[in-house]
PDB file of N, CA and C in Angstrom:
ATOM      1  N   UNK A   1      -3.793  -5.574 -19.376  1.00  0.00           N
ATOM      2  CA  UNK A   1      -4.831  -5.005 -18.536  1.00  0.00           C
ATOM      3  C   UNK A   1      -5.938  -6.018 -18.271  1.00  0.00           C
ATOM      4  N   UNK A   2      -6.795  -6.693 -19.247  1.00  0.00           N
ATOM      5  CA  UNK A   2      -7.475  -8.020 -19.299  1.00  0.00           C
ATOM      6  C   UNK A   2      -6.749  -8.907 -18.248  1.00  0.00           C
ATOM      7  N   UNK A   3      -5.587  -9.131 -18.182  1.00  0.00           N
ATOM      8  CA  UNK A   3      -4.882 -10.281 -17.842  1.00  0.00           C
ATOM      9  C   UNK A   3      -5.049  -9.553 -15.890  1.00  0.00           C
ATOM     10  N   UNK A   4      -5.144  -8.480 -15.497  1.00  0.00           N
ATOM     11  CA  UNK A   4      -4.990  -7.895 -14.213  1.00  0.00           C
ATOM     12  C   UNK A   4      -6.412  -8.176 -13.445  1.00  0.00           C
ATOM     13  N   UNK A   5      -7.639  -7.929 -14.530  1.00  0.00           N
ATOM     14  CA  UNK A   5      -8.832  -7.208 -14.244  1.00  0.00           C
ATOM     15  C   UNK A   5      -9.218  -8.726 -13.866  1.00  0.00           C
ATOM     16  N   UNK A   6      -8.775  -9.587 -14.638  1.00  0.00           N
ATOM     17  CA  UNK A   6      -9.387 -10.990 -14.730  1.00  0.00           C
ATOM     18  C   UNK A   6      -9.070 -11.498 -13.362  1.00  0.00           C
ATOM     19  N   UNK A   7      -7.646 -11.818 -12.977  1.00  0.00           N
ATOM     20  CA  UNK A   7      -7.568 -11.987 -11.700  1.00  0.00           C
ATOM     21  C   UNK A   7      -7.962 -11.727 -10.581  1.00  0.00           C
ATOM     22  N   UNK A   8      -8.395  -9.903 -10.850  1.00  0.00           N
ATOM     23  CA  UNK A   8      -9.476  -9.292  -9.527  1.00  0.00           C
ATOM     24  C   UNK A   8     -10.623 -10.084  -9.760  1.00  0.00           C
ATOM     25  N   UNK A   9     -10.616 -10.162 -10.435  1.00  0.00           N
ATOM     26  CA  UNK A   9     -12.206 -10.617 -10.651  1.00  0.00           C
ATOM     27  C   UNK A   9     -12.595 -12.069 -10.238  1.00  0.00           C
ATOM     28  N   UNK A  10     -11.883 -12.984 -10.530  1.00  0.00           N
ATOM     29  CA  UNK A  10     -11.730 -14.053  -9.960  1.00  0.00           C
ATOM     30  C   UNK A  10     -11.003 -14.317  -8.266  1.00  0.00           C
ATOM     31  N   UNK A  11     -10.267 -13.617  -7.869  1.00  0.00           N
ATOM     32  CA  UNK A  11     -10.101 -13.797  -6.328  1.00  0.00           C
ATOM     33  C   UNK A  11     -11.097 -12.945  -5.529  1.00  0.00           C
ATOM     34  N   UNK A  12     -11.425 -11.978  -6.209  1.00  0.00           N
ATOM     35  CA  UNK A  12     -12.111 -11.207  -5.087  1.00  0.00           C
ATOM     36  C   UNK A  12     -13.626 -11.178  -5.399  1.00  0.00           C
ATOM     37  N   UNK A  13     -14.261 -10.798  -6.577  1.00  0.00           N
ATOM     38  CA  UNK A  13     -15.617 -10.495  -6.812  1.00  0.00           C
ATOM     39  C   UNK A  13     -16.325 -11.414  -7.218  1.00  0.00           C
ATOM     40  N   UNK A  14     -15.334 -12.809  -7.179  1.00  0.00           N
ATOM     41  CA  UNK A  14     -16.185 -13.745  -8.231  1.00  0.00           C
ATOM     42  C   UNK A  14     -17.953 -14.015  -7.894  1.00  0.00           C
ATOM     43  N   UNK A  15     -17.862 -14.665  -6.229  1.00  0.00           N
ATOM     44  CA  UNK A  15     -18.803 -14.935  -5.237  1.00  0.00           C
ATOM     45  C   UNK A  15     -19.601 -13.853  -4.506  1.00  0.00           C
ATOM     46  N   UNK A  16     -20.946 -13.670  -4.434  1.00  0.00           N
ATOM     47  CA  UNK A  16     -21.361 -12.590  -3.732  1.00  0.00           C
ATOM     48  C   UNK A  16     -20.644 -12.307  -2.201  1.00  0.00           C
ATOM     49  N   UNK A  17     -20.626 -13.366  -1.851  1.00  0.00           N
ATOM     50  CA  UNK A  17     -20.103 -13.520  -0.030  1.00  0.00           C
ATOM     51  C   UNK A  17     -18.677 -13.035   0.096  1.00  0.00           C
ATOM     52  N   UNK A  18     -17.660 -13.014  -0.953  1.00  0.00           N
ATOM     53  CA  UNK A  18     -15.919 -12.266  -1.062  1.00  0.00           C
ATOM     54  C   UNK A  18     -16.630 -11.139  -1.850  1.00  0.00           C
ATOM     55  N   UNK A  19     -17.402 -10.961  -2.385  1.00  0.00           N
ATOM     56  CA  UNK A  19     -17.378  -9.290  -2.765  1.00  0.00           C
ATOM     57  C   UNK A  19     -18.064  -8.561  -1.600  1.00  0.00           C
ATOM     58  N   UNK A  20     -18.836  -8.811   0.027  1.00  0.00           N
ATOM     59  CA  UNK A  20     -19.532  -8.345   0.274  1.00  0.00           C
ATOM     60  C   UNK A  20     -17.818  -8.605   1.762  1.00  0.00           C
ATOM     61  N   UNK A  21     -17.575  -9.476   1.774  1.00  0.00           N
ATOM     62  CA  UNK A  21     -16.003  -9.448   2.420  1.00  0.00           C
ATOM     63  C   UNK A  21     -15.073  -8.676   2.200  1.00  0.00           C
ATOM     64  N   UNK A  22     -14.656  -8.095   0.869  1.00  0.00           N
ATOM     65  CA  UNK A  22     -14.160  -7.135   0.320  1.00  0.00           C
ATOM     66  C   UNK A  22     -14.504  -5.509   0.803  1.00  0.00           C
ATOM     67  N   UNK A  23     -15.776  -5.502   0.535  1.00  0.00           N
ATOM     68  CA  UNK A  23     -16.161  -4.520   0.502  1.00  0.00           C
ATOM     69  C   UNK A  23     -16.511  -3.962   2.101  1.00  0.00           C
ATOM     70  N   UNK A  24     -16.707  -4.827   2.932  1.00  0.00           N
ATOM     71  CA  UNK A  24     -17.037  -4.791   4.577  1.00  0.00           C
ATOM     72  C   UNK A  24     -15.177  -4.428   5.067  1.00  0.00           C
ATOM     73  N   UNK A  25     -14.135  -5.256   4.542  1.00  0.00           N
ATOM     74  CA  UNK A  25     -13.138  -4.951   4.988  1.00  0.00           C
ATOM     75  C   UNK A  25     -12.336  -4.004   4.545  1.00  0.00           C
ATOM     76  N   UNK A  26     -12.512  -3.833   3.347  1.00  0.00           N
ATOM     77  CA  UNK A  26     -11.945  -2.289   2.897  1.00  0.00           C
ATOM     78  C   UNK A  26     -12.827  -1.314   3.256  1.00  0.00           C
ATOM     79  N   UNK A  27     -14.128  -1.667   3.786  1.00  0.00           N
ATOM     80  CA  UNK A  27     -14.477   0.195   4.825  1.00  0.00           C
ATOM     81  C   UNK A  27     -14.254   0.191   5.738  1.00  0.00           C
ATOM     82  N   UNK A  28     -13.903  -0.660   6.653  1.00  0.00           N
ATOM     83  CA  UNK A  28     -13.273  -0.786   7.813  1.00  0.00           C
ATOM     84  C   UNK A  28     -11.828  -0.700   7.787  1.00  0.00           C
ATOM     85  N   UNK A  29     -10.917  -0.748   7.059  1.00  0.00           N
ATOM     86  CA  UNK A  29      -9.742  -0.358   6.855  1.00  0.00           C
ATOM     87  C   UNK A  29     -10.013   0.871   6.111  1.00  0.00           C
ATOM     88  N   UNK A  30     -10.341   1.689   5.664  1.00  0.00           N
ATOM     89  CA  UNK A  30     -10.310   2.817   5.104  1.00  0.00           C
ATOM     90  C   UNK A  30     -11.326   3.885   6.601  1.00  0.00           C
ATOM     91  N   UNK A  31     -11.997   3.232   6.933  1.00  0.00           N
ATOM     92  CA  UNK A  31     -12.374   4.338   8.749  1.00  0.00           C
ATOM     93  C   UNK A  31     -11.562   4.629   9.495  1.00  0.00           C
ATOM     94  N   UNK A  32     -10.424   3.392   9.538  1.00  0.00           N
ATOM     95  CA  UNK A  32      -9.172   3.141  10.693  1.00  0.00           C
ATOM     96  C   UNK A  32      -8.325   4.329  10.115  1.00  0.00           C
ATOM     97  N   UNK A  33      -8.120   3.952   8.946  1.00  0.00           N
ATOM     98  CA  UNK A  33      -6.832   5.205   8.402  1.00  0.00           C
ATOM     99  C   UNK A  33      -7.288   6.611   8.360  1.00  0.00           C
ATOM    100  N   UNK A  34      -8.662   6.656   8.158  1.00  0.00           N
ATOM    101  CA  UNK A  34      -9.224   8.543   8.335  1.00  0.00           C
ATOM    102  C   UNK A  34      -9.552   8.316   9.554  1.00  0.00           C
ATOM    103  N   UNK A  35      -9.848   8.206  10.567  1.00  0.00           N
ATOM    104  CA  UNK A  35      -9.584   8.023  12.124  1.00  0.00           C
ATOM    105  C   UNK A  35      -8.114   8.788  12.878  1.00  0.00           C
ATOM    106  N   UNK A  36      -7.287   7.694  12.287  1.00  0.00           N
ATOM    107  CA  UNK A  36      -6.093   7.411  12.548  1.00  0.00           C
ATOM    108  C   UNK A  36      -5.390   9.092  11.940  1.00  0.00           C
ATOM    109  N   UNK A  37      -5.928   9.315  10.658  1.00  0.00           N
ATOM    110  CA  UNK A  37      -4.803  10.438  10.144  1.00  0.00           C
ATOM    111  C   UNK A  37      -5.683  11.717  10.390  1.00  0.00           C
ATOM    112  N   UNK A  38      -7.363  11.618  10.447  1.00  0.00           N
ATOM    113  CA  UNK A  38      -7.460  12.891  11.190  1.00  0.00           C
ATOM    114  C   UNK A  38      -7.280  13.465  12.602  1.00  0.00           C
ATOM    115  N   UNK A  39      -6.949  12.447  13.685  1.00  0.00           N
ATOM    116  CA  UNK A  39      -6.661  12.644  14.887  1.00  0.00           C
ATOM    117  C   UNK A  39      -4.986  13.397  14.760  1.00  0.00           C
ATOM    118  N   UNK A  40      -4.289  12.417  14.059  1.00  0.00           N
ATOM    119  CA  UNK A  40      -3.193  13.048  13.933  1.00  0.00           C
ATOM    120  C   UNK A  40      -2.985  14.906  13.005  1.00  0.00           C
ATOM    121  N   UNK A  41      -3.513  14.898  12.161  1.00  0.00           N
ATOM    122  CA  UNK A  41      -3.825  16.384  11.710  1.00  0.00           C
ATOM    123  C   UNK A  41      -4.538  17.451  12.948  1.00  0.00           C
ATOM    124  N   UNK A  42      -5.457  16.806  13.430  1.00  0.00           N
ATOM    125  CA  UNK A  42      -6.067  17.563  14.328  1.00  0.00           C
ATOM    126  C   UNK A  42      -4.908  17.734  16.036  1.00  0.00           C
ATOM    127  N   UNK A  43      -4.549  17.011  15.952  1.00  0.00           N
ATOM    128  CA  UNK A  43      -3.101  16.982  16.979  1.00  0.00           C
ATOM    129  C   UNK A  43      -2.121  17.885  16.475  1.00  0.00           C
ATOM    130  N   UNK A  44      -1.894  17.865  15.196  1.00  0.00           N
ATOM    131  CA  UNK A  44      -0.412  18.607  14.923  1.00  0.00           C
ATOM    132  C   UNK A  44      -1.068  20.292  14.567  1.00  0.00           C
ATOM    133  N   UNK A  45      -2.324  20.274  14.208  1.00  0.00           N
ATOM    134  CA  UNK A  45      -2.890  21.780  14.479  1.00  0.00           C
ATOM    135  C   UNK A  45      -3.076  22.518  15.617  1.00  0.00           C
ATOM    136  N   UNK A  46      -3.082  21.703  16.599  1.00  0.00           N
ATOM    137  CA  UNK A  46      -3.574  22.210  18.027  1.00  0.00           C
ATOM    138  C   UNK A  46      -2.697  22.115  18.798  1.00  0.00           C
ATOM    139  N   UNK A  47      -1.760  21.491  18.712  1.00  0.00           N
ATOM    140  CA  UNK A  47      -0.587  21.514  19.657  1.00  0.00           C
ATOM    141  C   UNK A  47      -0.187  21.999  20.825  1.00  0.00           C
ATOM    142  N   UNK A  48      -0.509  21.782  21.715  1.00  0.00           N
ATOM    143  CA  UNK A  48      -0.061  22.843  22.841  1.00  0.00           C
ATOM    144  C   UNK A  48      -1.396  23.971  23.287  1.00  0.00           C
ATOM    145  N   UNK A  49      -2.407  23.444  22.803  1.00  0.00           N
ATOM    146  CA  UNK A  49      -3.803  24.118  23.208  1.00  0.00           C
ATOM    147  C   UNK A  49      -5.020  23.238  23.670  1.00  0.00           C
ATOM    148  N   UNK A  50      -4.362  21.927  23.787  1.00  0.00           N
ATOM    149  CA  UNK A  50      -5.542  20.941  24.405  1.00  0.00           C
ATOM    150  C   UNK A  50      -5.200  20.222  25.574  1.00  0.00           C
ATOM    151  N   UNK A  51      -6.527  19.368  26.243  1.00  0.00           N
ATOM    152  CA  UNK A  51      -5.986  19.122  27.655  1.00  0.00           C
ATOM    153  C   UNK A  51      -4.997  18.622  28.146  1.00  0.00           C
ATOM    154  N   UNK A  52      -4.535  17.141  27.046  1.00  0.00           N
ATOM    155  CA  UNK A  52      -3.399  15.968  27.231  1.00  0.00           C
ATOM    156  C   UNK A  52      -2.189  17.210  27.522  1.00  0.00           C
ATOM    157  N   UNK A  53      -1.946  18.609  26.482  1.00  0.00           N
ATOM    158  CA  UNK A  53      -0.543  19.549  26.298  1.00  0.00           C
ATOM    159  C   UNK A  53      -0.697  20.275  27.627  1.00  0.00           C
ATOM    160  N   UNK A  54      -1.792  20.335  27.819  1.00  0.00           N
ATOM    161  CA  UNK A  54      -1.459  21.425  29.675  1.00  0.00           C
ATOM    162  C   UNK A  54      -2.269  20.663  30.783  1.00  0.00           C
ATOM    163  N   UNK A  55      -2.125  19.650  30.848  1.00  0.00           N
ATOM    164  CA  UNK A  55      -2.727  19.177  32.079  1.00  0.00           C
ATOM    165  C   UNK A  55      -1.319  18.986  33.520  1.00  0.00           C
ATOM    166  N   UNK A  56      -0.546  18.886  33.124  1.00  0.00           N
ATOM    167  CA  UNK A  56       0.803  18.827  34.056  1.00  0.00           C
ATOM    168  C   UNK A  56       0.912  20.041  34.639  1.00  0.00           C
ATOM    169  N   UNK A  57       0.117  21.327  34.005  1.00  0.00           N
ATOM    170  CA  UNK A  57       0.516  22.536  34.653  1.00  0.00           C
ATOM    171  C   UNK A  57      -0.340  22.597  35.580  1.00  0.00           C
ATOM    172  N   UNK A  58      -1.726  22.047  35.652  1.00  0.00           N
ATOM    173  CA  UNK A  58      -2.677  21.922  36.646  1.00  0.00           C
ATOM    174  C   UNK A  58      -3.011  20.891  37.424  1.00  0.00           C
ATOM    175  N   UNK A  59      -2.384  19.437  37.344  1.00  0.00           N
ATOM    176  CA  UNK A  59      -2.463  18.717  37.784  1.00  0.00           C
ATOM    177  C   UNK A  59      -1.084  18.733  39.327  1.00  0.00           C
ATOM    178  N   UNK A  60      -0.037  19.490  38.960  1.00  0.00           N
ATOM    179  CA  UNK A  60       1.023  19.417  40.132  1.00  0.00           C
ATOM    180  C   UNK A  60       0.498  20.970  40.772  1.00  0.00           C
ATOM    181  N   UNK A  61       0.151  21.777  40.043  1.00  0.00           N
ATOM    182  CA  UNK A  61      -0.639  22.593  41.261  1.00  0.00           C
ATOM    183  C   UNK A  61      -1.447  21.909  42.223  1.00  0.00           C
ATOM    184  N   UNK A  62      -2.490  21.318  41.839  1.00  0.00           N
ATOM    185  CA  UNK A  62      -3.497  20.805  42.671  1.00  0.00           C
ATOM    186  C   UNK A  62      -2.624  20.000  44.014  1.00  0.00           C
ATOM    187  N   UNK A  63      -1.525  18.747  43.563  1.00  0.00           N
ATOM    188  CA  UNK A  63      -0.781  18.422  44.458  1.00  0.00           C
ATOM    189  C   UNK A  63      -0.510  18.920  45.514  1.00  0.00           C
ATOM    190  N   UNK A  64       0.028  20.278  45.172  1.00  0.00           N
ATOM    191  CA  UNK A  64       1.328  21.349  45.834  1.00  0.00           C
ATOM    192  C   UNK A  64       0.128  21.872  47.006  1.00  0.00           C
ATOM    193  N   UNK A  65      -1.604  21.953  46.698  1.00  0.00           N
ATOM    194  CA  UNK A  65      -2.177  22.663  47.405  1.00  0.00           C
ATOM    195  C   UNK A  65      -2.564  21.750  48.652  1.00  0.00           C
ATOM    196  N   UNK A  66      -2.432  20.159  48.203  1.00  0.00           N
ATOM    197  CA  UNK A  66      -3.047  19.426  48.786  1.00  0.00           C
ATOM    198  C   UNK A  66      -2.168  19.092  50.109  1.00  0.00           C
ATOM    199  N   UNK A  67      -1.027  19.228  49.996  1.00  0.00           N
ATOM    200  CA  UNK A  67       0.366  19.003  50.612  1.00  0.00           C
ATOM    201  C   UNK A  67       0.422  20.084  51.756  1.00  0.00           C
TER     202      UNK A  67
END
């Protein structure tokens, strides 16, 4: 465990400037993925009740009227 902690500690936290690199890029990779996976949750709940799922039904009407 010593032998693990030591290595973090030396590649990543040794220097203020890689711990403040670390820490800037793992919250920015951790925004992307709750971004990323609540859009998708919020997609697979709603399915078929938002604009992207019924816009084809109103968009070729409008056509058909224009014609």
């Amino acid at each position: 465990m010593a032998g693990v902690l030591s290595t973090l500690y030396q590649g990543l936290v040794r220097t203020n400037t890689r711990y403040l690199a670390v820490i800037f890029g793992s919250a920015f990779a951790i925004q992307l993925s709750f971004d990323k996976g609540s859009d998708k949750l919020w997609d697979t709940l709603n399915s078929g009740r938002q604009w992207k799922d019924i816009k084809y039904r109103y968009m070729e009407k409008d056509e058909e009227e224009e014609e």
